[in-house]
C-alpha atoms as a PDB file:
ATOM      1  CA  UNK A   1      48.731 -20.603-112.237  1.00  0.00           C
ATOM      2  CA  UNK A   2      48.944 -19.557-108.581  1.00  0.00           C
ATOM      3  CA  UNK A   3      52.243 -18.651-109.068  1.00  0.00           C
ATOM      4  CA  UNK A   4      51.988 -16.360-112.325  1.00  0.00           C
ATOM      5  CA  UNK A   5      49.028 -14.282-110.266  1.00  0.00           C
ATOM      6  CA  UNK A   6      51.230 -14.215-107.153  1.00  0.00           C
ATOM      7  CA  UNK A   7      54.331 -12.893-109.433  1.00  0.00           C
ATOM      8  CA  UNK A   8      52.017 -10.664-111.745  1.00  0.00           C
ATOM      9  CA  UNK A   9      49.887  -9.047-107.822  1.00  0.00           C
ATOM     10  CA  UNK A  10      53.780  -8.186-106.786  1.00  0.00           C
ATOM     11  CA  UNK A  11      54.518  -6.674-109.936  1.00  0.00           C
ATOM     12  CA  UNK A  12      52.087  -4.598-109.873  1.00  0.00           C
ATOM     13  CA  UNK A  13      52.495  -3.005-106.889  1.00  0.00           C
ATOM     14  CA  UNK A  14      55.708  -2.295-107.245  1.00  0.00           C
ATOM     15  CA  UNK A  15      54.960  -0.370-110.866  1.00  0.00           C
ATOM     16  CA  UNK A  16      52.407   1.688-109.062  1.00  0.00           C
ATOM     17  CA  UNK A  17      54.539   2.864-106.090  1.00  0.00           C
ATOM     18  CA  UNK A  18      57.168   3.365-108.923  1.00  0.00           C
ATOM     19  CA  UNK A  19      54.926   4.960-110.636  1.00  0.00           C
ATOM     20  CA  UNK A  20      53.259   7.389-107.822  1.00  0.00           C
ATOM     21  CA  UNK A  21      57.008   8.054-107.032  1.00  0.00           C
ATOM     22  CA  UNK A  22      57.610   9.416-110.489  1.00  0.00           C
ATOM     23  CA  UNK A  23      55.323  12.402-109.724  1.00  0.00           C
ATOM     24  CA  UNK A  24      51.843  13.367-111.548  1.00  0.00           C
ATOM     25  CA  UNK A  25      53.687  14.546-114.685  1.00  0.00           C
ATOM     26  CA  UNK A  26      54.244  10.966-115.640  1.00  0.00           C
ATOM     27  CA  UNK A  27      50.720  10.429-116.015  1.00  0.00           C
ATOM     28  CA  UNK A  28      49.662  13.521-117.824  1.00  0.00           C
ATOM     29  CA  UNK A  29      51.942  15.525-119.868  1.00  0.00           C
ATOM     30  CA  UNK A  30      55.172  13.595-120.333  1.00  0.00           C
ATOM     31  CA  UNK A  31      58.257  14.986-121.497  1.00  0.00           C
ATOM     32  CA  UNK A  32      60.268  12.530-123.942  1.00  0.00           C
ATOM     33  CA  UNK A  33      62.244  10.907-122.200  1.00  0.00           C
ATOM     34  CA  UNK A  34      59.340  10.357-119.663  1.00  0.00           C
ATOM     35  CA  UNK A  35      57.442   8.714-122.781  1.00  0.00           C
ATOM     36  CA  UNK A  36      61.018   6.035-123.263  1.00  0.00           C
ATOM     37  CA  UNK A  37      61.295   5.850-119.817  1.00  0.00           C
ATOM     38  CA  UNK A  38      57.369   4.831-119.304  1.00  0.00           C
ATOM     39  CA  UNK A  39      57.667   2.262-122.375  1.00  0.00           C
ATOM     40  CA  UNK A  40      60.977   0.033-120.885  1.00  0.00           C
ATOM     41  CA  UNK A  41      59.152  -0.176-117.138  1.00  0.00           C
ATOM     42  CA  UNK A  42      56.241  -1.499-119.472  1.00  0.00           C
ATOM     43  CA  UNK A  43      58.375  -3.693-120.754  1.00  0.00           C
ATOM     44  CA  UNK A  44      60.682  -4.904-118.231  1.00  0.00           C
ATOM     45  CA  UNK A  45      57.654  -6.011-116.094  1.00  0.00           C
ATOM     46  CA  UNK A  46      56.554  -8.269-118.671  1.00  0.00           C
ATOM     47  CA  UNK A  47      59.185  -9.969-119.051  1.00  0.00           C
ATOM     48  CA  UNK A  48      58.774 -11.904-115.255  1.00  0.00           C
ATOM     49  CA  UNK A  49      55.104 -12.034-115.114  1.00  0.00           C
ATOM     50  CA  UNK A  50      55.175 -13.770-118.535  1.00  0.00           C
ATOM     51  CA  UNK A  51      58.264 -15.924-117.857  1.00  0.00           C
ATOM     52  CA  UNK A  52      58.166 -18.330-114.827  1.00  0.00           C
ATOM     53  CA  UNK A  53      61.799 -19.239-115.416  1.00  0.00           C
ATOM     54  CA  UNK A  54      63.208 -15.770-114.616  1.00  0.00           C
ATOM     55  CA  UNK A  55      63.405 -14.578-110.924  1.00  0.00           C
ATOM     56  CA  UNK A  56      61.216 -12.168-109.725  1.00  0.00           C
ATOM     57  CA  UNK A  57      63.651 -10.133-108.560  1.00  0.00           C
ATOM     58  CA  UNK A  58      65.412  -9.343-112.091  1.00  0.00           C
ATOM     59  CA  UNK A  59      62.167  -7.548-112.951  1.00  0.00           C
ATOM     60  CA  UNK A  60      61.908  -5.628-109.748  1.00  0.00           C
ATOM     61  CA  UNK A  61      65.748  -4.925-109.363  1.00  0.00           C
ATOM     62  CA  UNK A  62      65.550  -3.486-113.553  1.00  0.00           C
ATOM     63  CA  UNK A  63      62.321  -1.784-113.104  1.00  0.00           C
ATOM     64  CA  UNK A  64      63.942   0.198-109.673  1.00  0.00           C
ATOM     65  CA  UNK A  65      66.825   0.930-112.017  1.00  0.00           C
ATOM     66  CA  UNK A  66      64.848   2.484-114.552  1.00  0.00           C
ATOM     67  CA  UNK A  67      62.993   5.138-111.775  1.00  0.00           C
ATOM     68  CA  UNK A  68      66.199   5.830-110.032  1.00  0.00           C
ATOM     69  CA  UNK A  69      67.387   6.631-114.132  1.00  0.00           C
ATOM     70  CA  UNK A  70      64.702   8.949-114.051  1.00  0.00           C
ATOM     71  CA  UNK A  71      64.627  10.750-110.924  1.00  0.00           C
ATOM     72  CA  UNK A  72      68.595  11.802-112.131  1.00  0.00           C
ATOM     73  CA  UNK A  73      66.967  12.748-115.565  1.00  0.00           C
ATOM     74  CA  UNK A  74      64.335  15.063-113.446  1.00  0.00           C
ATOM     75  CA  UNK A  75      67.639  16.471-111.350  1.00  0.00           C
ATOM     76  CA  UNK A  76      69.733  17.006-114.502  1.00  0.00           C
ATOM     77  CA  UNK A  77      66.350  18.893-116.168  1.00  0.00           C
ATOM     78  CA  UNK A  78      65.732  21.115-113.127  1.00  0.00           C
ATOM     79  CA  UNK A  79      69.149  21.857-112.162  1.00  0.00           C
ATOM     80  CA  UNK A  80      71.400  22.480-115.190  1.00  0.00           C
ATOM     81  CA  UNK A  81      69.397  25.097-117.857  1.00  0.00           C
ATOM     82  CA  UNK A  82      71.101  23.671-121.225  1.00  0.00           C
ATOM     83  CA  UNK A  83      70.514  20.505-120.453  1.00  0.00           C
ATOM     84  CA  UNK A  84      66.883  20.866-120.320  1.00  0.00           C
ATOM     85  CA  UNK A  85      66.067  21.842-124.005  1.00  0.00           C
ATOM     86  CA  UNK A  86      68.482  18.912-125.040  1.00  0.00           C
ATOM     87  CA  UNK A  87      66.425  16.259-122.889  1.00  0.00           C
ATOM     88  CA  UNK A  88      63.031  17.484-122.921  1.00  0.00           C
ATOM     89  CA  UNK A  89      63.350  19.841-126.043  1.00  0.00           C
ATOM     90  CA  UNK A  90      61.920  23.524-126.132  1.00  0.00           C
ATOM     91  CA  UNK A  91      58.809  24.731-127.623  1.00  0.00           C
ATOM     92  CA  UNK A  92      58.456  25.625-131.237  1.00  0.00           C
ATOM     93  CA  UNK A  93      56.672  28.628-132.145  1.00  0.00           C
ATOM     94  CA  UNK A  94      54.819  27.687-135.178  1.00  0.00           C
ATOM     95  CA  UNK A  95      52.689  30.709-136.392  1.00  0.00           C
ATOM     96  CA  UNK A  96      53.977  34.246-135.369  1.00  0.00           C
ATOM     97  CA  UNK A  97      52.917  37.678-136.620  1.00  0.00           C
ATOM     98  CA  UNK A  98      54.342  37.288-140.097  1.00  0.00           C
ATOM     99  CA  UNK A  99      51.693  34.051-140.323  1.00  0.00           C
ATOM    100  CA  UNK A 100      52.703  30.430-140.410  1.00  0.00           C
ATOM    101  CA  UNK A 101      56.834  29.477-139.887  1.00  0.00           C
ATOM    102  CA  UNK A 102      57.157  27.109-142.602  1.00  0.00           C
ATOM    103  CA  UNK A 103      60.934  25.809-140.831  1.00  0.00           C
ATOM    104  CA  UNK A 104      59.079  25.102-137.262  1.00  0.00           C
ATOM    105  CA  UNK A 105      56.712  23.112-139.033  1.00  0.00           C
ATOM    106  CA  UNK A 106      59.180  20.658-140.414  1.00  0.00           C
ATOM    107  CA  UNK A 107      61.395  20.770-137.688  1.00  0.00           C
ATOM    108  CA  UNK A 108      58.774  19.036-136.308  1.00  0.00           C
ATOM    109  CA  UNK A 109      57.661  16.732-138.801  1.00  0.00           C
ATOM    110  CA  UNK A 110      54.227  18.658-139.529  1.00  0.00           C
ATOM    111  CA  UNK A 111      52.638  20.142-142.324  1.00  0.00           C
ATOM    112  CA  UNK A 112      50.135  22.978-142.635  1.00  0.00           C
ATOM    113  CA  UNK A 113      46.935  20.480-142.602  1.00  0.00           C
ATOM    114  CA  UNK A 114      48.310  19.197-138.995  1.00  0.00           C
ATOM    115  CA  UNK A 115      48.429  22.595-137.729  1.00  0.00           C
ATOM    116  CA  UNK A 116      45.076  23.471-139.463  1.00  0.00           C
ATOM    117  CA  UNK A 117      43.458  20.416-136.937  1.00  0.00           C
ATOM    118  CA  UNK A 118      45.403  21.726-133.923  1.00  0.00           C
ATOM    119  CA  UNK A 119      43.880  25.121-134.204  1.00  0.00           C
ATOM    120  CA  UNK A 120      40.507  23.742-135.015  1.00  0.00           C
ATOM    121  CA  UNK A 121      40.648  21.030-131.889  1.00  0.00           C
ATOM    122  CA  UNK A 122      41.894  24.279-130.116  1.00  0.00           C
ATOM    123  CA  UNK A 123      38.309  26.128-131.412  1.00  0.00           C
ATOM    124  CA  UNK A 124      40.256  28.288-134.010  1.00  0.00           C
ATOM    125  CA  UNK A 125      38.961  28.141-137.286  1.00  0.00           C
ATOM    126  CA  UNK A 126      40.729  30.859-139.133  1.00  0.00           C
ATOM    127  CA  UNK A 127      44.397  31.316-139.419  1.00  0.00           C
ATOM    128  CA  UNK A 128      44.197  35.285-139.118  1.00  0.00           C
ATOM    129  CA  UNK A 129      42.375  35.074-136.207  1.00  0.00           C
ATOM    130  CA  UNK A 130      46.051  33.830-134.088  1.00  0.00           C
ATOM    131  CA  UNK A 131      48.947  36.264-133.405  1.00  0.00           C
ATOM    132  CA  UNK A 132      50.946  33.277-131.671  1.00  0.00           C
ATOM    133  CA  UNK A 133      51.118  29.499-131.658  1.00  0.00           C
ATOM    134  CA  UNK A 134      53.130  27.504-129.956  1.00  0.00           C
ATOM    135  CA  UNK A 135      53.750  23.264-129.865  1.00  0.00           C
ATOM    136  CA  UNK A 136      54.888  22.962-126.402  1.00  0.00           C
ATOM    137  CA  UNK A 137      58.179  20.333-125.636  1.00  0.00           C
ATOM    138  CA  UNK A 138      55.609  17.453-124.399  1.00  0.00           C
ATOM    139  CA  UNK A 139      53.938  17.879-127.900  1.00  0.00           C
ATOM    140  CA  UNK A 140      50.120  19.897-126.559  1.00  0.00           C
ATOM    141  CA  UNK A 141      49.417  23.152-128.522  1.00  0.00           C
ATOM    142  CA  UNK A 142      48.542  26.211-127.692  1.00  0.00           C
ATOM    143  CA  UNK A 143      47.389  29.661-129.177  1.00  0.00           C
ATOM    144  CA  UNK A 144      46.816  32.986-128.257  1.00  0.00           C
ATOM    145  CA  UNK A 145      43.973  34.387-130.630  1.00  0.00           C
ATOM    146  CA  UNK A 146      43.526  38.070-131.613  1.00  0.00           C
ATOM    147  CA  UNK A 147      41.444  40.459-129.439  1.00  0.00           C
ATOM    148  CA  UNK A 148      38.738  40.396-131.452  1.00  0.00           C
ATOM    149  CA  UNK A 149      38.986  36.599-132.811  1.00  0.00           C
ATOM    150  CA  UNK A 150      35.329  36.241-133.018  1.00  0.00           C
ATOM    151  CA  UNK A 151      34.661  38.812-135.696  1.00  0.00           C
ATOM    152  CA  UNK A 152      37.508  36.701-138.349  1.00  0.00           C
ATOM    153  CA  UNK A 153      35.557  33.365-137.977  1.00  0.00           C
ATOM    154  CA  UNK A 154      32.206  33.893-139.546  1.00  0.00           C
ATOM    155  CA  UNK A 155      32.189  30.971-141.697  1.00  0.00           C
ATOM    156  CA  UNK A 156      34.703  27.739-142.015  1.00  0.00           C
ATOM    157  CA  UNK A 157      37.648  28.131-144.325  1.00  0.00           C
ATOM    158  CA  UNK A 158      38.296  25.497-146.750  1.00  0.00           C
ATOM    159  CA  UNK A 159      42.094  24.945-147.466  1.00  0.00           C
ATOM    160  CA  UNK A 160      42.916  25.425-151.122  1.00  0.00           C
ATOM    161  CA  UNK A 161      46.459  25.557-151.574  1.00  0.00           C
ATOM    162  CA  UNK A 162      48.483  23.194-149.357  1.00  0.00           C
ATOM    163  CA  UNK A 163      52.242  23.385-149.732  1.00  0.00           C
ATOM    164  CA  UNK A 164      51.974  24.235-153.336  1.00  0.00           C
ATOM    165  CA  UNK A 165      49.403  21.454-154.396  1.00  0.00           C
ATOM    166  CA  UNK A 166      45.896  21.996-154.892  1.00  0.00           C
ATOM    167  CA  UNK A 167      43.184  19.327-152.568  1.00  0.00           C
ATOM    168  CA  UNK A 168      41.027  18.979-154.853  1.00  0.00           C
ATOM    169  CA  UNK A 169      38.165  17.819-152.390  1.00  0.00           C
ATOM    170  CA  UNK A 170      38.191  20.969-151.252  1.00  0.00           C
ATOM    171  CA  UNK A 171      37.906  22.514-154.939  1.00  0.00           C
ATOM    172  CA  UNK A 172      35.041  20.208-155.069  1.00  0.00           C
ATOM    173  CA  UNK A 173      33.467  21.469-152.420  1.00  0.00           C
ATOM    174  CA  UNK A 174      33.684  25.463-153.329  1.00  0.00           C
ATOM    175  CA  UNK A 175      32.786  24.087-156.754  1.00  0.00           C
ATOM    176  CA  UNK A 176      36.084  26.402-158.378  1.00  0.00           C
ATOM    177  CA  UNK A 177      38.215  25.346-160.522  1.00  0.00           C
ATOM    178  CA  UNK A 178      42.026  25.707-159.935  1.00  0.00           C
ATOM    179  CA  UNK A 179      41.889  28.570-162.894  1.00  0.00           C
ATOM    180  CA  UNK A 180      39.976  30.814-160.880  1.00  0.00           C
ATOM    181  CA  UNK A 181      42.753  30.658-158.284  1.00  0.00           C
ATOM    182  CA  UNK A 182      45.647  30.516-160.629  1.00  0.00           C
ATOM    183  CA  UNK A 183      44.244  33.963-161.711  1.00  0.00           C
ATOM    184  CA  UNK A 184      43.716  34.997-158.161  1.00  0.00           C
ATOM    185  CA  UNK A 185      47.897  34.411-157.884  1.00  0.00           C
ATOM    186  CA  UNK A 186      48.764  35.742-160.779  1.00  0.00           C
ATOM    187  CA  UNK A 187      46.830  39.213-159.624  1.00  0.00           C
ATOM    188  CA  UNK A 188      49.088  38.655-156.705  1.00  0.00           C
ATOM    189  CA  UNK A 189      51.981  38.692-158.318  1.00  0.00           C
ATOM    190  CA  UNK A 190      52.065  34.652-157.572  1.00  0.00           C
ATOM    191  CA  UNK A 191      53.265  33.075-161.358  1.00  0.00           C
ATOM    192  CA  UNK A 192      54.266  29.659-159.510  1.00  0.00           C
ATOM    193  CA  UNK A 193      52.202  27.501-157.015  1.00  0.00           C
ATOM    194  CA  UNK A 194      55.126  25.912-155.631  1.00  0.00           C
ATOM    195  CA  UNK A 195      55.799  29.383-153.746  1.00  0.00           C
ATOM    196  CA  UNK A 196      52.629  29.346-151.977  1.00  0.00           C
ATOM    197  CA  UNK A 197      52.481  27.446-148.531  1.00  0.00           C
ATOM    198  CA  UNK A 198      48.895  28.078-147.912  1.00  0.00           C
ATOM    199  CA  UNK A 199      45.823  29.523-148.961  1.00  0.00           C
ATOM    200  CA  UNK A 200      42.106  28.991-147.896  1.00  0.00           C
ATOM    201  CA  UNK A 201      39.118  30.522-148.661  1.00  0.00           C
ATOM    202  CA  UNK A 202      36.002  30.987-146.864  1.00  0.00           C
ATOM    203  CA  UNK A 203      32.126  31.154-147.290  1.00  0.00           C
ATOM    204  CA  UNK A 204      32.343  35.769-147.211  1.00  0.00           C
ATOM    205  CA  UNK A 205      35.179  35.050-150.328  1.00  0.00           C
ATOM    206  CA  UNK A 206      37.971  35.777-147.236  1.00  0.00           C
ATOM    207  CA  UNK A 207      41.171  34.654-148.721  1.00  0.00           C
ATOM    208  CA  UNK A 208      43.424  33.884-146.484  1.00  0.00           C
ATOM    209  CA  UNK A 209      47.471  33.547-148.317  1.00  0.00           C
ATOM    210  CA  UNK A 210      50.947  33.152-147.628  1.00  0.00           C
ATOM    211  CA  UNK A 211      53.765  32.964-149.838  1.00  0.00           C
ATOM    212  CA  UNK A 212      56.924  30.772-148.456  1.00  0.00           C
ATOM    213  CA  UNK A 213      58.868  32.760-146.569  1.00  0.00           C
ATOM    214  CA  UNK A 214      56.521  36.187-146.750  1.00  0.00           C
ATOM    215  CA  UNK A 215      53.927  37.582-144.310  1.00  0.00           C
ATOM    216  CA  UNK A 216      50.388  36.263-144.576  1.00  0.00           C
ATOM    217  CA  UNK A 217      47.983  38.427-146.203  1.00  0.00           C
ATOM    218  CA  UNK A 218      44.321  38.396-146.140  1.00  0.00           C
ATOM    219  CA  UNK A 219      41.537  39.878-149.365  1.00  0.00           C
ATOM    220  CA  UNK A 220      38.458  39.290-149.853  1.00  0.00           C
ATOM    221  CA  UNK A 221      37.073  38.424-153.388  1.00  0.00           C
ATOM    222  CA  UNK A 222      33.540  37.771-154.660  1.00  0.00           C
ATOM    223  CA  UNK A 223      33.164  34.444-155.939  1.00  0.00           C
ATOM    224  CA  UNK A 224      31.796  34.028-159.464  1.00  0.00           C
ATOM    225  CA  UNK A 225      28.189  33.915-159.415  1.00  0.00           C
ATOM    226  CA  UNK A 226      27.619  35.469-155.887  1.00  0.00           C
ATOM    227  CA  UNK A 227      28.236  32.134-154.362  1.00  0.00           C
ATOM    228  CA  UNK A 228      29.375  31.691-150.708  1.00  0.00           C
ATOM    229  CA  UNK A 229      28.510  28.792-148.256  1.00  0.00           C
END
């Protein structure tokens, strides 16, 4: 037992002047290969604290190997331009002033209801109300809202339309049926869901729509019944 907490005390230390070596960025915003490079020194110093049998000094000498892997990674990122978007990527501009970029999104791996909760953990609650978006190479988000931002978020959109499907929750919610918006398209011009990527609609009777591949548009209708929320 004395042994394991003598093995697991050395350990340790050596992760965390590894780790202070490796700069702040390893803590907070890590870049990919930061991320792989973080999980294997995880890893590899498992391996001897949990294993008597092994030497001590396998885990250190791997674990050394792995940060002197890195600190050529950092070189190779600071020093040679194209290699840095092919090791740490670049950042993918996401909504633009056409509206959303459908191709960024799955380039990525996200859909319009991920970017929806980025904007709203970013305090943007309307799509209109952002000229740019951006998700960064480490994976944060950012936005740069309209000059007057404030004045497009008076009450919470609800997403109707979703990559040509219907949430019906939502539908629920505004207590519409999908006929009133299938006549809202066809007014449009829109004969076929499938060709919308978003719309939402909001408490005023802002609609807020995009067509795949179009620029965004925004209308506001009066809901039947005078109701808003």
């Amino acid at each position: 037992m004395l042994l394991v907490t003598i093995r697991t005390a050395i350990i340790f230390i050596v992760l965390l002047v590894i780790m202070r070596l490796m700069g702040k960025r390893q803590i907070g915003e890590m870049q990919p290969f930061e991320l792989v490079i973080t999980l294997l020194i995880a890893e590899l110093a498992c391996i001897p604290m949990a294993d008597v049998s092994i030497p001590l000094l396998y885990g250190i000498v791997a674990v050394v190997t792995i940060f002197v892997l890195h600190e050529i990674m950092t070189l190779l990122d600071l020093k040679i331009k194209p290699l840095k978007s092919l090791i740490s990527g670049k950042p993918s501009v996401v909504i633009n002033k056409n509206g959303i970029d459908d191709y960024q999104l799955k380039r990525n791996n996200l859909d319009v209801s991920d970017l929806i909760e980025s904007l709203r953990s970013a305090g943007y609650f309307s799509l209109d109300s952002i000229d740019y978006a951006l998700y960064e190479a480490n994976g944060t988000f950012s936005a740069l809202p309209k000059q007057d931002y404030e004045q497009t978020q008076n009450s919470l959109p609800l997403v109707i339309i979703d990559n040509g499907n219907y949430d019906s929750k939502n539908l629920a919610i505004l207590g519409l049926g999908r006929e009133y918006f299938d006549d809202l398209l066809a007014q449009k011009g829109i004969k076929n869901i499938k060709k919308v990527l978003v719309l939402t609609a909001d408490g005023t009777g802002k609609i807020y729509l995009q067509v795949k591949n179009e620029k965004f548009q925004t209308f506001t209708v009066e809901y039947p019944g005078g109701k808003v929320w």
